[in-house]
Structures are given as structure tokens and as C-alpha cells.
N, C-alpha and C. Protein backbone atom coordinates (compact mmCIF):
# COMPACT_ATOMS: atom_id res chain seq x y z
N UNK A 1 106.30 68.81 105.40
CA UNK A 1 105.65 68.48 104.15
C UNK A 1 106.56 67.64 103.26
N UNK A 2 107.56 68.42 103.10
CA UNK A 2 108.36 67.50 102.13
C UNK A 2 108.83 66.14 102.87
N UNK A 3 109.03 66.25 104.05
CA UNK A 3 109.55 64.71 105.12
C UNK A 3 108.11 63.81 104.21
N UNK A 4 106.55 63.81 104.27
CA UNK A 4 105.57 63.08 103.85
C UNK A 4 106.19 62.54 102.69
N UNK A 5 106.13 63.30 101.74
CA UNK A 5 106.57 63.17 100.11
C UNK A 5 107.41 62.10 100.05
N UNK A 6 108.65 62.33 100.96
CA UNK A 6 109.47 61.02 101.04
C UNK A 6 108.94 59.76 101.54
N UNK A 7 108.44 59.76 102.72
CA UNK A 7 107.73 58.34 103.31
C UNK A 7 106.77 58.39 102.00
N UNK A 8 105.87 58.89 101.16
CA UNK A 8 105.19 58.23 100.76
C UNK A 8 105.34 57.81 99.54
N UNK A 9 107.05 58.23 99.23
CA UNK A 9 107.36 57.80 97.90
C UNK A 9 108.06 56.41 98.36
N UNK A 10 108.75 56.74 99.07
CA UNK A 10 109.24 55.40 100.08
C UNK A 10 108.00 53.85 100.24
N UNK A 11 107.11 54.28 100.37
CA UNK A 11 106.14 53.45 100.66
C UNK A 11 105.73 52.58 99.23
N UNK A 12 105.09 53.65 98.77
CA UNK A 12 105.30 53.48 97.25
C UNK A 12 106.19 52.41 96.28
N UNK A 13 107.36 52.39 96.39
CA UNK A 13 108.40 51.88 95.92
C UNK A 13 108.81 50.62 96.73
N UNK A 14 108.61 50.54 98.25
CA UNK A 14 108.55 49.46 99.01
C UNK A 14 107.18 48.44 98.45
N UNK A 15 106.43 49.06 97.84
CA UNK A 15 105.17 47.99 98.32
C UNK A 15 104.76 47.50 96.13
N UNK A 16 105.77 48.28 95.38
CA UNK A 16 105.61 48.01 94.07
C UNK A 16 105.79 46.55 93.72
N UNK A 17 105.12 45.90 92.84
CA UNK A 17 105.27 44.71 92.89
C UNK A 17 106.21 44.12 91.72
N UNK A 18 106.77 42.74 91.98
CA UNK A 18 107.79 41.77 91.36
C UNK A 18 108.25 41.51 91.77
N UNK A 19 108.63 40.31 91.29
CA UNK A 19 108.97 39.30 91.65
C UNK A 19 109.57 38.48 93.24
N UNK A 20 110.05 39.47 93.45
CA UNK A 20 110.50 39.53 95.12
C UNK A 20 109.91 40.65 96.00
N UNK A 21 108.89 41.47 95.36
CA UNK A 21 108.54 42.26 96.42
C UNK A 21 107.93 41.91 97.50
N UNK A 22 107.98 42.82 98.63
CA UNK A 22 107.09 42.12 99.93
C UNK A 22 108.01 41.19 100.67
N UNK A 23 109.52 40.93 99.93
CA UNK A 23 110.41 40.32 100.45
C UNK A 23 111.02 40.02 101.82
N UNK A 24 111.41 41.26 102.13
CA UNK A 24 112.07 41.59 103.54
C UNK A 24 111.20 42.40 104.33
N UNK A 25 111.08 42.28 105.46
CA UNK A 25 110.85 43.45 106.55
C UNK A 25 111.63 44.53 105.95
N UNK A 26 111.14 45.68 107.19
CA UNK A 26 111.60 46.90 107.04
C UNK A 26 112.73 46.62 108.46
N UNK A 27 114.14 47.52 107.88
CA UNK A 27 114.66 47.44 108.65
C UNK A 27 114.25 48.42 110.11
N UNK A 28 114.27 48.41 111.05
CA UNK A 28 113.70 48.92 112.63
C UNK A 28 114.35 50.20 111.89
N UNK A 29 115.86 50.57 111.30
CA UNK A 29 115.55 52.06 111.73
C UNK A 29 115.35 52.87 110.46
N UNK A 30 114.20 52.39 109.31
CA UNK A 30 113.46 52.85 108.48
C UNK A 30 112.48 52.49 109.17
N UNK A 31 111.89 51.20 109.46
CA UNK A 31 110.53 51.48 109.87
C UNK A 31 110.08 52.45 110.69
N UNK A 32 111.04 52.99 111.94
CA UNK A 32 110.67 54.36 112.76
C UNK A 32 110.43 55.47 111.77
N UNK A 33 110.89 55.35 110.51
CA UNK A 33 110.92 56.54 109.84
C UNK A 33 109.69 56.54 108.93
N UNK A 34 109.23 55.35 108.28
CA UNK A 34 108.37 55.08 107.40
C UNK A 34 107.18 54.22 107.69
N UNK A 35 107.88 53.36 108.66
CA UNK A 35 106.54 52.45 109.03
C UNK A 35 104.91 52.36 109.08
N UNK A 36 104.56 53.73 109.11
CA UNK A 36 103.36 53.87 109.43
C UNK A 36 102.74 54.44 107.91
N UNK A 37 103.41 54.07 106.98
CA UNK A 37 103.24 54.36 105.55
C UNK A 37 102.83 53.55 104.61
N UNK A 38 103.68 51.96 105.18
CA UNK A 38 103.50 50.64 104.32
C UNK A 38 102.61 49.60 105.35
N UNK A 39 102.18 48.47 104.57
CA UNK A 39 101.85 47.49 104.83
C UNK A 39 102.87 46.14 105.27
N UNK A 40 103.22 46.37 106.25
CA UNK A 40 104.76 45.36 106.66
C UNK A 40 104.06 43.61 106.17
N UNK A 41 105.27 43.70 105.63
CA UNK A 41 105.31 41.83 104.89
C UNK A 41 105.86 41.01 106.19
N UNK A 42 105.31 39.60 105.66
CA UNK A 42 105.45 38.76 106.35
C UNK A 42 107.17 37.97 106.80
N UNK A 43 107.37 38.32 108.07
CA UNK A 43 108.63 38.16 108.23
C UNK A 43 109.23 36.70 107.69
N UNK A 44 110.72 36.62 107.49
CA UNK A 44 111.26 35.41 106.74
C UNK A 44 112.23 35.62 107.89
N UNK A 45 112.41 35.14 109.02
CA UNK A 45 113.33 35.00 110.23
C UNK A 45 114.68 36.11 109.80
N UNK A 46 114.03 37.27 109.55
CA UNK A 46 115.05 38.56 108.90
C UNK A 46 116.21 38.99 110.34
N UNK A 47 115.54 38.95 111.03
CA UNK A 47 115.92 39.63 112.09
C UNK A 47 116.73 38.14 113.11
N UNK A 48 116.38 37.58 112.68
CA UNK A 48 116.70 35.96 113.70
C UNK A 48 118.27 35.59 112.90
N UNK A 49 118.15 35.74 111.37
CA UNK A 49 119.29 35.61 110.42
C UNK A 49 120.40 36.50 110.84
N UNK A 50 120.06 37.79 110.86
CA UNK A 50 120.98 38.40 111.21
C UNK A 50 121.56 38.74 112.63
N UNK A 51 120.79 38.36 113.61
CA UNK A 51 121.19 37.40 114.74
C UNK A 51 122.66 37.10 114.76
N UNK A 52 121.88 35.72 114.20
CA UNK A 52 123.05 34.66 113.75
C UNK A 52 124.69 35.33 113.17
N UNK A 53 124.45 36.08 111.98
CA UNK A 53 125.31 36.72 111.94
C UNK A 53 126.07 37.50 112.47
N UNK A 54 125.38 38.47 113.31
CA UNK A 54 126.24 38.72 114.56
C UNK A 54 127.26 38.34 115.54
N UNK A 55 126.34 36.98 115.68
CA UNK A 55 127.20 36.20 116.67
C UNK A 55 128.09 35.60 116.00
N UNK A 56 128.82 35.73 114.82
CA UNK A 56 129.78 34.96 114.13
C UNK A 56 130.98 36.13 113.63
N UNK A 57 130.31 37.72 113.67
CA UNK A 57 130.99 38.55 113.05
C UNK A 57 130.79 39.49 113.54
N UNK A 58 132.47 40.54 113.86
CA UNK A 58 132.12 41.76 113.85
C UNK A 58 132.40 42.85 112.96
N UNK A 59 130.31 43.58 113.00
CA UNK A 59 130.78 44.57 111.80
C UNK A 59 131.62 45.52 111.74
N UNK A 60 131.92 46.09 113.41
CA UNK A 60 132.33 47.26 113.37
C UNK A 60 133.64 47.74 112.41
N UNK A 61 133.48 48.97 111.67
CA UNK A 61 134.58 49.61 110.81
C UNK A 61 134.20 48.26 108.97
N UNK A 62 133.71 47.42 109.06
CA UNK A 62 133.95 46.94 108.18
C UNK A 62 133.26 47.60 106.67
N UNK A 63 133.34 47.13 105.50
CA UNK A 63 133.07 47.59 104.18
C UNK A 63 132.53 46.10 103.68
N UNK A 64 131.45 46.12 103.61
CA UNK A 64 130.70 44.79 103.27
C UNK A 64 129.60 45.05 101.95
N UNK A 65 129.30 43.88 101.21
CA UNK A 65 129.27 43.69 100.17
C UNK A 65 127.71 42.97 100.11
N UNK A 66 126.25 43.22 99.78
CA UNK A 66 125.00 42.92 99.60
C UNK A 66 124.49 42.69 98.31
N UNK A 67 124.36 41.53 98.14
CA UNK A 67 124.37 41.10 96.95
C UNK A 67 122.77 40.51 96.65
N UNK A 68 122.02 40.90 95.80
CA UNK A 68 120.91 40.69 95.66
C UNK A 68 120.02 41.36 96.97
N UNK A 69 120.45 42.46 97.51
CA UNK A 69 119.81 43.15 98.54
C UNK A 69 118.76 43.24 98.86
N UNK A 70 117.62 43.30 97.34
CA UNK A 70 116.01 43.60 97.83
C UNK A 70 116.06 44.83 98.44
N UNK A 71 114.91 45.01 99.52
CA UNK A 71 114.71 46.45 100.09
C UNK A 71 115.21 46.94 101.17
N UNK A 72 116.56 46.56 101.11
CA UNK A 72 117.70 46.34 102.57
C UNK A 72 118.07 46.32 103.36
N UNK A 73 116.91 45.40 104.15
CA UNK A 73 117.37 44.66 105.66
C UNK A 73 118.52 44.52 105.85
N UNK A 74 119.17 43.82 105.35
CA UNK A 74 120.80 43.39 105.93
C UNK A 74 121.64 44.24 105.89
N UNK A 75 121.73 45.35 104.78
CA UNK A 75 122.22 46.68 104.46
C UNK A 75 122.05 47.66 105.53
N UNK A 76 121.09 48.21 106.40
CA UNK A 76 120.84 48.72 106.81
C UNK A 76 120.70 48.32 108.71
N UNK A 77 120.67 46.69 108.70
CA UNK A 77 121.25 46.29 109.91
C UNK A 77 122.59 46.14 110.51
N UNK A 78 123.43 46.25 109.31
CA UNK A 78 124.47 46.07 109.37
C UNK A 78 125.27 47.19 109.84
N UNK A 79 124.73 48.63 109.09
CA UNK A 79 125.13 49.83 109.04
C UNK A 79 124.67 50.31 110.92
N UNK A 80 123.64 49.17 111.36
CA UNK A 80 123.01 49.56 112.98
C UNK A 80 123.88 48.68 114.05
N UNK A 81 124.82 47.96 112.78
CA UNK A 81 126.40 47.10 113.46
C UNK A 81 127.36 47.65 113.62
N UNK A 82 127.72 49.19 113.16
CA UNK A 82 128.90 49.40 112.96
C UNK A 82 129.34 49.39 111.63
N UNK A 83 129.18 48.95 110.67
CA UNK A 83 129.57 48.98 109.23
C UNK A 83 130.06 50.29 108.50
N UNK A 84 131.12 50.71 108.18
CA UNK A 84 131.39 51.50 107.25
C UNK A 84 130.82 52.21 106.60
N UNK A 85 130.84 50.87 105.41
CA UNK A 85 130.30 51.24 103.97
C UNK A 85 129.63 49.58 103.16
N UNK A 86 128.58 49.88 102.71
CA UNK A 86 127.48 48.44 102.40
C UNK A 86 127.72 49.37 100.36
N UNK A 87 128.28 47.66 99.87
CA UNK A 87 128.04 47.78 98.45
C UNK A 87 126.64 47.15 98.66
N UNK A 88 125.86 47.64 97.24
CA UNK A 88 124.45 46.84 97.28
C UNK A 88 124.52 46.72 96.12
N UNK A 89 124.11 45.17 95.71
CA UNK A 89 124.17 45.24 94.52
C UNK A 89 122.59 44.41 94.50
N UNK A 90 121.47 45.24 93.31
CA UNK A 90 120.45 44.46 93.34
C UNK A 90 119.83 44.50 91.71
N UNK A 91 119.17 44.04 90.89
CA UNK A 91 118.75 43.67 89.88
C UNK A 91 117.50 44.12 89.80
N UNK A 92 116.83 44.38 90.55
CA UNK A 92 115.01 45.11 90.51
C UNK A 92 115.56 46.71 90.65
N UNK A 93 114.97 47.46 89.35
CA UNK A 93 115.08 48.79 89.61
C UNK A 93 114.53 49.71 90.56
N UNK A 94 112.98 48.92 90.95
CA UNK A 94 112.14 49.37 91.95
C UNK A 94 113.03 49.49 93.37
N UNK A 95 113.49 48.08 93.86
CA UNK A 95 114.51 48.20 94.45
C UNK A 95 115.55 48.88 95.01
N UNK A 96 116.40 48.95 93.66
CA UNK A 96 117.16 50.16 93.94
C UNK A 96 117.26 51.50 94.09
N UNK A 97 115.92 52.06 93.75
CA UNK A 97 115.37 53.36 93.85
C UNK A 97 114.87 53.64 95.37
N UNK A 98 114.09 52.55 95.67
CA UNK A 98 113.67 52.57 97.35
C UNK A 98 115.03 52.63 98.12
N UNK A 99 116.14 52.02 97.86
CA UNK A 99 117.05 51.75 98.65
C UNK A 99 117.95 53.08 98.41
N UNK A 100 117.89 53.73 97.52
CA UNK A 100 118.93 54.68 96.97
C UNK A 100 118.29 56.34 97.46
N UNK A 101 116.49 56.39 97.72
CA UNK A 101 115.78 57.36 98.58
C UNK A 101 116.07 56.83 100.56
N UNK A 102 116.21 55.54 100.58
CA UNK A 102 116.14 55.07 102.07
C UNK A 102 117.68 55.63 102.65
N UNK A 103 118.71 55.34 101.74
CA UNK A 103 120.05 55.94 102.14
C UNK A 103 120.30 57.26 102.25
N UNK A 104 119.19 58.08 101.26
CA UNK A 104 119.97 59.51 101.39
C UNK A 104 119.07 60.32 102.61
N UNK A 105 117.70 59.21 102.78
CA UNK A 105 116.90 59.86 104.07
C UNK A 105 117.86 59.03 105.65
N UNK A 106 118.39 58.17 105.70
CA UNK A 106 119.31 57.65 106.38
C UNK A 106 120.61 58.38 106.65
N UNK A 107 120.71 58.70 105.49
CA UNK A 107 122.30 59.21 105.58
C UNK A 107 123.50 58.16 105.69
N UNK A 108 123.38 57.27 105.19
CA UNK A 108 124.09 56.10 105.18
C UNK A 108 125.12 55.90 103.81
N UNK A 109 126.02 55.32 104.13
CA UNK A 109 127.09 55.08 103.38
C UNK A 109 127.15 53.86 102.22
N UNK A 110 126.24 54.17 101.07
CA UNK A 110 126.30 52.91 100.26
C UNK A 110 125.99 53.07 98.89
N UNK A 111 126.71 52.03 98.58
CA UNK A 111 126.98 52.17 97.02
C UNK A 111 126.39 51.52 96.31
N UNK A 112 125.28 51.83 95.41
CA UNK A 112 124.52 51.04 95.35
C UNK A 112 124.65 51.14 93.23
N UNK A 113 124.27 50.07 92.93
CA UNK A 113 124.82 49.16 91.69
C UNK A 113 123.58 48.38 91.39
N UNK A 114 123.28 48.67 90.15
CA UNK A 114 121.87 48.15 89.83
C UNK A 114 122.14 47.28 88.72
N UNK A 115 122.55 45.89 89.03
CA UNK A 115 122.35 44.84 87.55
C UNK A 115 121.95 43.86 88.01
């Protein structure tokens, strides 16, 4: 019961609107968790980007820094790299509330900073 409450506050807060909402995909290992809750947005080569990044960097052990995060794809792919610890820093409160319920249902390591 209470697992619902979360996906559907999760959902909720993913799908609230401004200015950038609808931004990013869901990262693969929230969407296993939530997916079937939201209406998935139209991909922006999320997954192709961070690709790329891969092949240029390795996360493992690192402490990396997300800046204008949105609903945190890269945060949360990164953390599926090996990553440490992800600062997030994002400016939509909606945002940071989805991302700050997605970490503690994750269990993930991040510090998240709302200006």
C-alpha cells in the first residue's frame, strides 16, 4: 500500500507542469519502479547522450556534479555507472521534490540543492 502512495506521488510530481516538464525520460531503473504510473515523454536522445558519455568517461567511484538536473536521467544513470555520489542542483521545486522522493525510494547517494 504504502509502495502505491509513493509511485503515485512520484507520478504526480513527474508529470506537474513548467517550464521544462515532460523533459527527460525516466531513468530504466525508476521506470521499473514507477513506470506504469506516468505517461513517458518524448525521448531527447537521453539515453544515446549518455552513451556518448560513457564512452569518454569512467564513472566508477566518482562524485559528480548535475547541474540543472530536471527529473534525473543523468543522475540516476550515472549512479547505474558506478558513481559515488551525484550533487543535483536544480531550480524547479517540483523537480526537486520528485528527485529527492526518487532517491530515498532508490536509495541513492545525492545531494540535492534547490536554486
Amino acid at each position: 500500500m504504502l509502495m502505491n502512495v509513493v509511485k503515485q506521488d512520484l507520478a504526480r510530481l513527474y508529470e506537474q507542469n513548467s517550464k521544462h516538464s515532460a523533459y527527460q525520460i525516466l531513468p530504466p531503473s525508476l521506470k521499473r519502479t514507477i513506470g506504469d504510473q506516468v505517461v513517458q515523454v518524448i525521448p531527447r536522445f537521453e539515453a544515446e547522450r549518455f552513451a556518448w558519455l560513457k564512452s569518454k568517461l569512467d564513472f566508477a567511484g566518482l562524485k559528480i556534479v548535475d547541474i540543472g538536473g530536471n527529473t534525473e536521467y543523468f543522475t540516476f544513470e550515472a549512479f547505474d555507472s558506478g558513481v559515488n555520489q551525484v550533487v543535483y542542483i536544480e531550480g524547479n521545486v517540483s523537480h526537486s521534490i520528485f528527485v529527492s522522493k526518487a532517491t530515498a525510494l532508490l536509495e541513492a547517494n545525492v545531494k540535492i540543492i534547490n536554486k
